[in-house]
C-alpha atoms as a PDB file:
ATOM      1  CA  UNK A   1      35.277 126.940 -27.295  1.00  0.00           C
ATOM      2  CA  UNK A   2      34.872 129.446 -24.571  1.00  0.00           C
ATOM      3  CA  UNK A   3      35.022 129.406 -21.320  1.00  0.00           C
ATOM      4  CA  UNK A   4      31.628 130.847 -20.837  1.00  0.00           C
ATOM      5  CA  UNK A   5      30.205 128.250 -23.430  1.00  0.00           C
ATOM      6  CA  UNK A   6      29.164 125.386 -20.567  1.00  0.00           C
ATOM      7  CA  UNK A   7      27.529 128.099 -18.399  1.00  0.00           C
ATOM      8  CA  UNK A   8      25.678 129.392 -21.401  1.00  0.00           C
ATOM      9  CA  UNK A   9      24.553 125.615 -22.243  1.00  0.00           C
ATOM     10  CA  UNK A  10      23.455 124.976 -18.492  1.00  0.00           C
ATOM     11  CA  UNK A  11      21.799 128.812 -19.192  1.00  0.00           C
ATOM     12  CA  UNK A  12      19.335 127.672 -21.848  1.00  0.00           C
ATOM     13  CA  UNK A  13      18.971 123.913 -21.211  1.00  0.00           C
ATOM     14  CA  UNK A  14      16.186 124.054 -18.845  1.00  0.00           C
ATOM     15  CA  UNK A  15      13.992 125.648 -21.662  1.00  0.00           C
ATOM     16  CA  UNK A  16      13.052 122.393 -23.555  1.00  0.00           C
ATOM     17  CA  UNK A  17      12.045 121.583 -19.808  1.00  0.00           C
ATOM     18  CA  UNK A  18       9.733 124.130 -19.139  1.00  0.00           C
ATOM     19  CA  UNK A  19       8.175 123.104 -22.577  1.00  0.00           C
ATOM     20  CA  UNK A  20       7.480 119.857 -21.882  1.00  0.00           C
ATOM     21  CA  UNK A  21       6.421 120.553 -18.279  1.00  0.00           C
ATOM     22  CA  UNK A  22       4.233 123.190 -19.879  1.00  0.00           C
ATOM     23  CA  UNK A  23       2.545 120.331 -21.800  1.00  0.00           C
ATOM     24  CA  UNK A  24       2.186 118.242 -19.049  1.00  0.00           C
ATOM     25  CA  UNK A  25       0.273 120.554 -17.125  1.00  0.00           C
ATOM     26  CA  UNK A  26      -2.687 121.000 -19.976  1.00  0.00           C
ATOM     27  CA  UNK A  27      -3.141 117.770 -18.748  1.00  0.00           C
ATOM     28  CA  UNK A  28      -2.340 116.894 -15.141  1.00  0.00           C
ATOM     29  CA  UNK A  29      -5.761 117.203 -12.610  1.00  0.00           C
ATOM     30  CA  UNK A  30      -3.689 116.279  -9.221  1.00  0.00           C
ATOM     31  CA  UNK A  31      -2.676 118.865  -7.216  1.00  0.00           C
ATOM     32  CA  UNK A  32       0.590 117.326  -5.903  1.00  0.00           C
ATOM     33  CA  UNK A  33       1.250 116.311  -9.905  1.00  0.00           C
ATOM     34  CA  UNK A  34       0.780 120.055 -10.558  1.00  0.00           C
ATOM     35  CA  UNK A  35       3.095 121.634  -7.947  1.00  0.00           C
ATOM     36  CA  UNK A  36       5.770 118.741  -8.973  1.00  0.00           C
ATOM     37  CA  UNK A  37       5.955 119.992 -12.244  1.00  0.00           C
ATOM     38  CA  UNK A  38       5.896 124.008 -11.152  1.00  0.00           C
ATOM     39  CA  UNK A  39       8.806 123.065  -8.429  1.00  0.00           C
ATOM     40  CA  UNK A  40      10.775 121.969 -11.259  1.00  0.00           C
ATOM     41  CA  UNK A  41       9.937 124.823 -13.290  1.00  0.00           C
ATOM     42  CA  UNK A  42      10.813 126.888 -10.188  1.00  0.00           C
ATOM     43  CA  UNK A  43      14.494 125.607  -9.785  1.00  0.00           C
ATOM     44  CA  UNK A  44      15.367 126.035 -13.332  1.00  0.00           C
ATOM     45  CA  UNK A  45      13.939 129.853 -12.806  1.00  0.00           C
ATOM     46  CA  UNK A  46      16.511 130.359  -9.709  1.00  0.00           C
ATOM     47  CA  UNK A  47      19.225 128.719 -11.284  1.00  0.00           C
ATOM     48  CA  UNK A  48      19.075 130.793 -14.511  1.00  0.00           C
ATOM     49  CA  UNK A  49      18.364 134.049 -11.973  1.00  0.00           C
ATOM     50  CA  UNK A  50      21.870 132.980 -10.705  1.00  0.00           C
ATOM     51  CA  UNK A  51      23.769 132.290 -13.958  1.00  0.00           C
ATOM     52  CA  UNK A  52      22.065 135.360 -15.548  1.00  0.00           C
ATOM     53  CA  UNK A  53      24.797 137.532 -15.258  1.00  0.00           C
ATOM     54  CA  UNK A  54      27.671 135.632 -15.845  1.00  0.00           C
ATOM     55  CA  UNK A  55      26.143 134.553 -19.127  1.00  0.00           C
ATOM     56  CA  UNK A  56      25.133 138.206 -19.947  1.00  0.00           C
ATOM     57  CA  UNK A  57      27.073 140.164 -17.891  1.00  0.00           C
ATOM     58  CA  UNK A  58      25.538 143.391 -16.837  1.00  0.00           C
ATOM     59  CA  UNK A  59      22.799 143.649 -18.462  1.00  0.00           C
ATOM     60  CA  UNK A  60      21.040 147.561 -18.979  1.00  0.00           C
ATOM     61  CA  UNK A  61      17.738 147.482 -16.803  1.00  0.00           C
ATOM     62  CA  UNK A  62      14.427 146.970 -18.527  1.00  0.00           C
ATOM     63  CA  UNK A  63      11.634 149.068 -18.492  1.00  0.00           C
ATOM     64  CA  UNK A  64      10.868 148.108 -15.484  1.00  0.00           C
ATOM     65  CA  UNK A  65      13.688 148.960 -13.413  1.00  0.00           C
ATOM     66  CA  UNK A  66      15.125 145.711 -12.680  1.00  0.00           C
ATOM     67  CA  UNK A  67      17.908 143.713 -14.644  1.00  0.00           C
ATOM     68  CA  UNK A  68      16.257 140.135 -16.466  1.00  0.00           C
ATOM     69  CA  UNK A  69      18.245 138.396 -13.561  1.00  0.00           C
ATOM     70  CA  UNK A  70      16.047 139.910 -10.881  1.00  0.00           C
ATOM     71  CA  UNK A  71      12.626 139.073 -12.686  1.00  0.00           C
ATOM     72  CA  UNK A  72      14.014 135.489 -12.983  1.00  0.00           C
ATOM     73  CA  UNK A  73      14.235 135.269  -9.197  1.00  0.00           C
ATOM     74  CA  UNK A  74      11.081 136.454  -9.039  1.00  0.00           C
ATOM     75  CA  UNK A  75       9.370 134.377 -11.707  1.00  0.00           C
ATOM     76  CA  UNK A  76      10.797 131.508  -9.387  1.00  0.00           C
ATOM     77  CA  UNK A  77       9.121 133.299  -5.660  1.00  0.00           C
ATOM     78  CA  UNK A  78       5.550 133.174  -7.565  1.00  0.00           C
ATOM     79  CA  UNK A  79       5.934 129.851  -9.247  1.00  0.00           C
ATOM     80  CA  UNK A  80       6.620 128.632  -5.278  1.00  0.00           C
ATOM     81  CA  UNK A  81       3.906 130.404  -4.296  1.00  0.00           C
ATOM     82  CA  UNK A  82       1.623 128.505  -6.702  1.00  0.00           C
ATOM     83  CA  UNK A  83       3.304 125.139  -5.569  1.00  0.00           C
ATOM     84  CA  UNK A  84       2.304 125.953  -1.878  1.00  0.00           C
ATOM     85  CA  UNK A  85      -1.073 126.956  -3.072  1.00  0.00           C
ATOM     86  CA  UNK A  86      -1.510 123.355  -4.936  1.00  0.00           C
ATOM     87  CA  UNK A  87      -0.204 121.218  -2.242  1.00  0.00           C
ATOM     88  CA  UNK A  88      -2.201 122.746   0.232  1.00  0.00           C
ATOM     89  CA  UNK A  89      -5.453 122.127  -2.607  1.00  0.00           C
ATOM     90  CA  UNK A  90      -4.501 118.546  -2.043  1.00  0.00           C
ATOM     91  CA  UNK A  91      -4.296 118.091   1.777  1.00  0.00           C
ATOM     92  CA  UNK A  92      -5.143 121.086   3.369  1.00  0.00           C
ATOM     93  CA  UNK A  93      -3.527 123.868   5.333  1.00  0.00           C
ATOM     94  CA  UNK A  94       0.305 122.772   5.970  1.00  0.00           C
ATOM     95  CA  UNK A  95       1.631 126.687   6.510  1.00  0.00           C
ATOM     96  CA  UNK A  96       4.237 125.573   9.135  1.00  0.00           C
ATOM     97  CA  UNK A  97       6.339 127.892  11.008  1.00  0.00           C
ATOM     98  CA  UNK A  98       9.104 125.548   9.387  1.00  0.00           C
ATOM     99  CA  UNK A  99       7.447 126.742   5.977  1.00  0.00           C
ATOM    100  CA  UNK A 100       7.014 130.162   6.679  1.00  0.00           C
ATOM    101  CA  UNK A 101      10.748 130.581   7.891  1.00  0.00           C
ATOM    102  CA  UNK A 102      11.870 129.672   4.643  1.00  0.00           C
ATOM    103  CA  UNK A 103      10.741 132.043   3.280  1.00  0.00           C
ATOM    104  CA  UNK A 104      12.606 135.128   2.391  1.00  0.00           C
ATOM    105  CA  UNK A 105      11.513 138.595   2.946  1.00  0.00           C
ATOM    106  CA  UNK A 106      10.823 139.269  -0.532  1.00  0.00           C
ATOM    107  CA  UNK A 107       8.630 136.141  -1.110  1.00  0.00           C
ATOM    108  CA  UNK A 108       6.765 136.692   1.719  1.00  0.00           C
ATOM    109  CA  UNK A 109       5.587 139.930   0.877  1.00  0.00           C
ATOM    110  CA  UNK A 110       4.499 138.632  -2.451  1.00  0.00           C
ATOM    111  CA  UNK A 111       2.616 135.926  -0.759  1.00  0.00           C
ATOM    112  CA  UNK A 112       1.101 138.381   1.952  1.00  0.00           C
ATOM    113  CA  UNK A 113      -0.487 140.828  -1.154  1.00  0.00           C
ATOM    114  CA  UNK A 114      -2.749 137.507  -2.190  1.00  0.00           C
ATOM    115  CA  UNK A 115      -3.970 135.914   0.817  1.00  0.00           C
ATOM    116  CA  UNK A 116      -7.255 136.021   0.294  1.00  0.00           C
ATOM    117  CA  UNK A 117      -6.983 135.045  -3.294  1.00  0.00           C
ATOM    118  CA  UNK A 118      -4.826 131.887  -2.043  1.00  0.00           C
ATOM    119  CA  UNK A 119      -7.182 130.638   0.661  1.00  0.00           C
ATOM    120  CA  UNK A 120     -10.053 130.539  -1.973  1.00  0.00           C
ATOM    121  CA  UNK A 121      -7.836 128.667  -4.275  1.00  0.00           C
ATOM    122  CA  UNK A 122      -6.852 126.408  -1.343  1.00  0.00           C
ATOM    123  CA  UNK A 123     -10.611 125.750  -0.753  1.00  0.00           C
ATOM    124  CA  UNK A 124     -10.879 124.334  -4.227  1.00  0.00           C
ATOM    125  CA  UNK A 125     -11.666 127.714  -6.376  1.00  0.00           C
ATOM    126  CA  UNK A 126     -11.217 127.750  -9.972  1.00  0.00           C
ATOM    127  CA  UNK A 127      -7.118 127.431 -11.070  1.00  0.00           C
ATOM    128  CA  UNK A 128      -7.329 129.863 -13.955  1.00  0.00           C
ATOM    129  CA  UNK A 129      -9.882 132.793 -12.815  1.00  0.00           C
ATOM    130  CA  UNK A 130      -7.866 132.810  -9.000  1.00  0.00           C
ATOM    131  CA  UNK A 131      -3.974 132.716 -10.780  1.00  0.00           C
ATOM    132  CA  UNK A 132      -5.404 135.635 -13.103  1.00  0.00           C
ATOM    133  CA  UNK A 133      -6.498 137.188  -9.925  1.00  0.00           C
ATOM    134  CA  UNK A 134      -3.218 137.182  -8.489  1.00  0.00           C
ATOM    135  CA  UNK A 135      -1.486 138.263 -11.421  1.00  0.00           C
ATOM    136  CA  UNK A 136      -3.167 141.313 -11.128  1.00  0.00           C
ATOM    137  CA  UNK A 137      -2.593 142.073  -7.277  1.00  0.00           C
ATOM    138  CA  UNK A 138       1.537 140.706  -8.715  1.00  0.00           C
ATOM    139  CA  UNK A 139       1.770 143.062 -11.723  1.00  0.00           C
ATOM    140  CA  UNK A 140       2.493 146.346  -9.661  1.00  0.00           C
ATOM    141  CA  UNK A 141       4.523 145.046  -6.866  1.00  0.00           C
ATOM    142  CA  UNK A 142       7.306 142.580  -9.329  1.00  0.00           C
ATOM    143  CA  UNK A 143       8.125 142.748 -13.471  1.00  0.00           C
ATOM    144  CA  UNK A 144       5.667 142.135 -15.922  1.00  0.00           C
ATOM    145  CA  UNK A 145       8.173 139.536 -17.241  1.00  0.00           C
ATOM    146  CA  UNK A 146       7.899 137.447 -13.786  1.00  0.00           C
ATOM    147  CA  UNK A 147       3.662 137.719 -13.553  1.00  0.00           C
ATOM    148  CA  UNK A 148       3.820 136.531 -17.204  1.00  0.00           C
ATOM    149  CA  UNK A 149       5.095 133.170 -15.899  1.00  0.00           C
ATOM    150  CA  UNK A 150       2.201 132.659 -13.700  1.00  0.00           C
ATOM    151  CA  UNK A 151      -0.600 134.589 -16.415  1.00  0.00           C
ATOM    152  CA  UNK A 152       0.760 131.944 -18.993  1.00  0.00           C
ATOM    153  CA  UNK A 153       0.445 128.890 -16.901  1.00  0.00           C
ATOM    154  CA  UNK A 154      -1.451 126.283 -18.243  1.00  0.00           C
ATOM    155  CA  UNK A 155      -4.354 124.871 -15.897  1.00  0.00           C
ATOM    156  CA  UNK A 156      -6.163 122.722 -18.070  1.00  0.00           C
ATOM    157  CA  UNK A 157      -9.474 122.903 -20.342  1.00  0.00           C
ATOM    158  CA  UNK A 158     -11.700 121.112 -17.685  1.00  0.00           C
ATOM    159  CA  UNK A 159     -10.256 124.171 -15.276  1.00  0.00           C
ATOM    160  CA  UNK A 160     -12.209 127.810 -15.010  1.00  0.00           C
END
């Protein structure tokens, strides 16, 4: 046994989570259930951003420009995005100062490019038509790999 062989197991073992939070959200209605599951999916997205390299070392850049590590950190800044997005669906407006100084500068300008796109979905808009929305204000500004998380999401059959 290596000694990379634990980091490579804590790598890959969030991906049977993703899976079955993936399921659950075909089939969860709340908003607060929703941006549980998506904050989990989050974390494992910014811990395997962190362990990328180790695992794979220096990794060529894709197509894009940016190494898999990078698109993993920013898979992670959209999923939050959407878990803002659904808690405030649930009780309204909470962008604190607190919140907002969280936020890192990269984040933030993701959030920024779909304002207007997040306030309808806040105001009860339809999941699937308003994430496909921002997916396409997303593409251009981070890696196709990272607005595939969000384009892939599952919101749910009874959802537009």
């Amino acid at each position: 046994m290596s000694a990379t062989e634990p980091i490579v197991d804590d790598y890959f073992a969030g991906d049977s989570g993703v899976d079955r939070g993936r399921r659950m959200l075909r089939w969860t209605r709340h908003p607060h259930k929703r941006a549980a599951i998506l904050d989990r999916e989050a974390e494992r997205e910014e811990h395997r951003a962190r362990l990328h390299t180790a695992v794979f070392g220096l990794d060529p850049h894709d197509r894009d420009g940016a190494s898999a590590g990078q698109w993993l950190a920013d898979s992670a800044r959209l999923l939050r995005i959407v878990v803002q997005a659904e808690r405030e669906r649930a009780d309204g407006p909470w962008m604190t100062p607190t919140y907002a100084q969280r936020l890192d500068d990269r984040t933030l300008e993701l959030q920024v490019a779909v304002d207007v796109q997040l306030d309808e979905f806040v105001a009860g808009g339809p999941r699937r038509r308003l994430l496909r929305a921002m997916c396409g204000v997303w593409y251009p500004l981070t890696h196709g790999q990272a607005v595939g998380t969000i384009w892939t999401l599952p919101t749910g059959w009874w959802l537009r």
